[in-house]
C-alpha atoms as a PDB file:
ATOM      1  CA  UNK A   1       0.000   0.000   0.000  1.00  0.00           C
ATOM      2  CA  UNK A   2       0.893   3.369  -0.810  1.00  0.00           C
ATOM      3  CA  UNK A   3       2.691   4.940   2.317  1.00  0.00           C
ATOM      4  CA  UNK A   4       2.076   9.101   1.137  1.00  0.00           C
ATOM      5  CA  UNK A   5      -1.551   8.931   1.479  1.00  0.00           C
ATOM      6  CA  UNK A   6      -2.125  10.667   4.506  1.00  0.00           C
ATOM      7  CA  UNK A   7      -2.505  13.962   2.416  1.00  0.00           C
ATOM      8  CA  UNK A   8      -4.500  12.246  -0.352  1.00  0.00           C
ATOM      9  CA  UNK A   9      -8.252  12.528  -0.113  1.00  0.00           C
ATOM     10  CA  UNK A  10      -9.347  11.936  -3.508  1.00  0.00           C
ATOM     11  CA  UNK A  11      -8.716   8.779  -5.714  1.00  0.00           C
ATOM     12  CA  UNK A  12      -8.873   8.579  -9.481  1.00  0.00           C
ATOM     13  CA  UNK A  13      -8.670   5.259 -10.496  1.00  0.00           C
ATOM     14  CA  UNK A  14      -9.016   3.719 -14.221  1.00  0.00           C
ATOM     15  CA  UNK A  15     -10.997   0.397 -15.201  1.00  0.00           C
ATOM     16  CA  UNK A  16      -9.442  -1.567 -17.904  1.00  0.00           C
ATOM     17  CA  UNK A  17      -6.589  -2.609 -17.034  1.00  0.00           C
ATOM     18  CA  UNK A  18      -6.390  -1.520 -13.585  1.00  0.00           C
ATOM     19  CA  UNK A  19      -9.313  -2.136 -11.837  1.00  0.00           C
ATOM     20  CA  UNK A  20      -8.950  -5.599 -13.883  1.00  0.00           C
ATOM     21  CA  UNK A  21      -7.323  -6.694 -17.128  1.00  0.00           C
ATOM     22  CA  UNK A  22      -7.875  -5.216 -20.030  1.00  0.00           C
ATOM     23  CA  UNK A  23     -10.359  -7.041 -22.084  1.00  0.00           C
ATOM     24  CA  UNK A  24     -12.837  -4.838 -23.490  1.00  0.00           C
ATOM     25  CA  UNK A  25     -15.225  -4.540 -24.503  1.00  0.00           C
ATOM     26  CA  UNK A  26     -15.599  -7.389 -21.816  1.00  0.00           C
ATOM     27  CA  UNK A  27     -14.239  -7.332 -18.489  1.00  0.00           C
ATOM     28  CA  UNK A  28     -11.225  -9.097 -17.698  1.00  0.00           C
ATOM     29  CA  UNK A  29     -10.015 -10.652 -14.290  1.00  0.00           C
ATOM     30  CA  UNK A  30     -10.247  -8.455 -11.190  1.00  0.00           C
ATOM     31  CA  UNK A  31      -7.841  -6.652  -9.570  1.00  0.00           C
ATOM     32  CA  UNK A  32      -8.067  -7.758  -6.013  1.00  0.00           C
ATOM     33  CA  UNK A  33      -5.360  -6.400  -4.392  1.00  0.00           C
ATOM     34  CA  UNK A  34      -6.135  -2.593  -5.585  1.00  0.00           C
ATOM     35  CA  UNK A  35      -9.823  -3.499  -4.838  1.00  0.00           C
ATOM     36  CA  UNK A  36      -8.750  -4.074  -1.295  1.00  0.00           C
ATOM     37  CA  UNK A  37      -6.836  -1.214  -1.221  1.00  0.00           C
ATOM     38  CA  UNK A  38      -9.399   1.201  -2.422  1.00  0.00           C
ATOM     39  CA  UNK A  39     -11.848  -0.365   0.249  1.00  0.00           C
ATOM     40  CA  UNK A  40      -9.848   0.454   3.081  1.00  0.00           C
ATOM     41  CA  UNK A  41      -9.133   3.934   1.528  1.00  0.00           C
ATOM     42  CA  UNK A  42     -12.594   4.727   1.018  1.00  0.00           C
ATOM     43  CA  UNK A  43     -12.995   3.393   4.733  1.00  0.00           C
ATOM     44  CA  UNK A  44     -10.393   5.945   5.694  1.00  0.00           C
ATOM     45  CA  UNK A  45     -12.711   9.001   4.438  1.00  0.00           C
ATOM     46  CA  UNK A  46     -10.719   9.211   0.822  1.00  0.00           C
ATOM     47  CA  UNK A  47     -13.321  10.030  -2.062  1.00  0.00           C
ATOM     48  CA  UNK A  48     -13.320   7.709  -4.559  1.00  0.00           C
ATOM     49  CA  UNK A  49     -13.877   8.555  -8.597  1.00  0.00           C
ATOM     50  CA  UNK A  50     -13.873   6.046 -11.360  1.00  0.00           C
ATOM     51  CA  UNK A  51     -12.114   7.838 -14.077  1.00  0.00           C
ATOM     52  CA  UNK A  52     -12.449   5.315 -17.268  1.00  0.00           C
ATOM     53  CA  UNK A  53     -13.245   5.800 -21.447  1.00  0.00           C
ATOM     54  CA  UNK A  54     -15.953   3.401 -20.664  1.00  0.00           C
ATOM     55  CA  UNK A  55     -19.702   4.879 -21.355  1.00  0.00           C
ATOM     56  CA  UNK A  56     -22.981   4.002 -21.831  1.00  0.00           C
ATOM     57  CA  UNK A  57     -23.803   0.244 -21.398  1.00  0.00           C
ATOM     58  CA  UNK A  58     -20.285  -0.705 -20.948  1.00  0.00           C
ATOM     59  CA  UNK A  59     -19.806   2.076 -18.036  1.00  0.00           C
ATOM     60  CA  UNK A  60     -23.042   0.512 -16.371  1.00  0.00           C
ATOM     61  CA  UNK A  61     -21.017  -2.836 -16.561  1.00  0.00           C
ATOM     62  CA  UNK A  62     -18.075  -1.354 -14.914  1.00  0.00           C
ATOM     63  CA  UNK A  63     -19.777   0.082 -12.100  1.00  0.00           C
ATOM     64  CA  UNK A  64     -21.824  -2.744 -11.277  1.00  0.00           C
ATOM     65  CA  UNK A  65     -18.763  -4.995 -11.644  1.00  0.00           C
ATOM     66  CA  UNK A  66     -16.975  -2.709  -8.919  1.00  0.00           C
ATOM     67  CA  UNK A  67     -20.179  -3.038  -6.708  1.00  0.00           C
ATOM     68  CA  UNK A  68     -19.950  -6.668  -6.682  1.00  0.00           C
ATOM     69  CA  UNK A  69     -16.793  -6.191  -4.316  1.00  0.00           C
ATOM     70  CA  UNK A  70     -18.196  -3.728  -2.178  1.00  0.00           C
ATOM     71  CA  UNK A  71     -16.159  -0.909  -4.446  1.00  0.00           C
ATOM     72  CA  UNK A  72     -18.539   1.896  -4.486  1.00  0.00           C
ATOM     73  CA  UNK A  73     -17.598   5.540  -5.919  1.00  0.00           C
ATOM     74  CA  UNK A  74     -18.634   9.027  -5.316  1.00  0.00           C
ATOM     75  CA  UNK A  75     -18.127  10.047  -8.782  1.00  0.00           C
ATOM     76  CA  UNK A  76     -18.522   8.285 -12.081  1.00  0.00           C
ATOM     77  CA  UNK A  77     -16.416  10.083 -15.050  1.00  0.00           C
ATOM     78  CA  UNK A  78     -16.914  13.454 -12.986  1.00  0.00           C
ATOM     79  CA  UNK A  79     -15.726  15.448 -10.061  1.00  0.00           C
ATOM     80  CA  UNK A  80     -16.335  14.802  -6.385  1.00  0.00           C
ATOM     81  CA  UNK A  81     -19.255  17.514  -5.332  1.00  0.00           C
ATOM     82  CA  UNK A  82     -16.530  19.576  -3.033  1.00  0.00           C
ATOM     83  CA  UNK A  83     -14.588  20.114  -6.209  1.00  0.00           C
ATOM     84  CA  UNK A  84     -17.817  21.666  -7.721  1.00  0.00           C
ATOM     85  CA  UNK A  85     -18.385  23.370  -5.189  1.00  0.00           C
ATOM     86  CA  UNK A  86     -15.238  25.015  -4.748  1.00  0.00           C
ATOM     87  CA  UNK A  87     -14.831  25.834  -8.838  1.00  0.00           C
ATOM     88  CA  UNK A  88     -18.165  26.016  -9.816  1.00  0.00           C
ATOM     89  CA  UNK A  89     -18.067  24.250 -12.987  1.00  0.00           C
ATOM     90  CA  UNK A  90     -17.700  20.828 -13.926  1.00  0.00           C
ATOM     91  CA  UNK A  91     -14.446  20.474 -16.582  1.00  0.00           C
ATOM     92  CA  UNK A  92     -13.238  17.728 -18.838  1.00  0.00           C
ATOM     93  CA  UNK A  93     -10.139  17.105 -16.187  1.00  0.00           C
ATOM     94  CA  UNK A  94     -11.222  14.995 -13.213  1.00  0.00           C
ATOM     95  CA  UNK A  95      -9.230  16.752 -10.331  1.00  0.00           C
ATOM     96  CA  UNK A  96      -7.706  14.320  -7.920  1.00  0.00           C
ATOM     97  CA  UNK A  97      -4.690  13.723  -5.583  1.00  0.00           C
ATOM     98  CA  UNK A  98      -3.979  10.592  -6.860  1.00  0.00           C
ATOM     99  CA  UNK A  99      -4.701   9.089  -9.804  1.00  0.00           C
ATOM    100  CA  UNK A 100      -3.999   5.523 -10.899  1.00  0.00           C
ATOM    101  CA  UNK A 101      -4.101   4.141 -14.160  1.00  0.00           C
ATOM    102  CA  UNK A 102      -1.965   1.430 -16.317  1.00  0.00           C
ATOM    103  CA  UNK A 103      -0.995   4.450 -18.310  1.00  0.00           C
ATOM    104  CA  UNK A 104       0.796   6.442 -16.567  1.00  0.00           C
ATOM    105  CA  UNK A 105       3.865   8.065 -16.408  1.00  0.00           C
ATOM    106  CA  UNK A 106       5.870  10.466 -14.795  1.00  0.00           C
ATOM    107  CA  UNK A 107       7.877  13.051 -17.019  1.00  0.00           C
ATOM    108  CA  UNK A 108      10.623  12.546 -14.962  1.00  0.00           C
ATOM    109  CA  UNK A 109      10.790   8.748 -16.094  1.00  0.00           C
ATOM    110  CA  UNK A 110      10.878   9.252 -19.073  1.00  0.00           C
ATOM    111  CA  UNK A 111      14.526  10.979 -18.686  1.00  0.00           C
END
């Protein structure tokens, strides 16, 4: 588990291929061990976004996947309410602490 999360109170976190393997359209083999994780960060007061490409049917899949382990979130392909509240406007950028995803990188890794 991630030691620096003391300061972190909201989560991004990507589906395919993170949350589980990437199979899509279907939806590969869970995750468990970030699954656990998350739980026990969302049971620490950390808010909780799923940040994926998935929509319509396919994002209805995910999220009822995720439910099946307990892994509920408090935003869906949007910002947490405080955010909102404290800009006003929704925008295309999920803002988060954290965000984890099989895609990323760090600039400085790339040196």
């Amino acid at each position: 588990m991630v030691e620096r999360t003391e300061h972190v109170e909201i989560i991004a976190v990507d589906f395919d291929g993170t949350l589980c393997r990437d199979e899509f359209p279907g939806i590969g083999e869970a995750n468990i061990t970030l699954i656990r994780t998350l739980l026990v960060w969302k049971k620490q007061g950390k808010r909780l976004v799923l940040w994926t490409c998935r929509c319509g049917d396919a994002l209805r899949e995910a999220v009822l996947w995720c439910a099946q382990f307990g892994l509920e979130f408090d935003a869906v392909n949007e910002n947490v309410a405080e955010v909102l509240e404290r800009y006003g406007t929704e925008s295309r950028k999920i803002t988060a602490d954290l965000y984890i995803d099989d895609r990323a990188v760090r600039f400085e890794e790339l040196r």
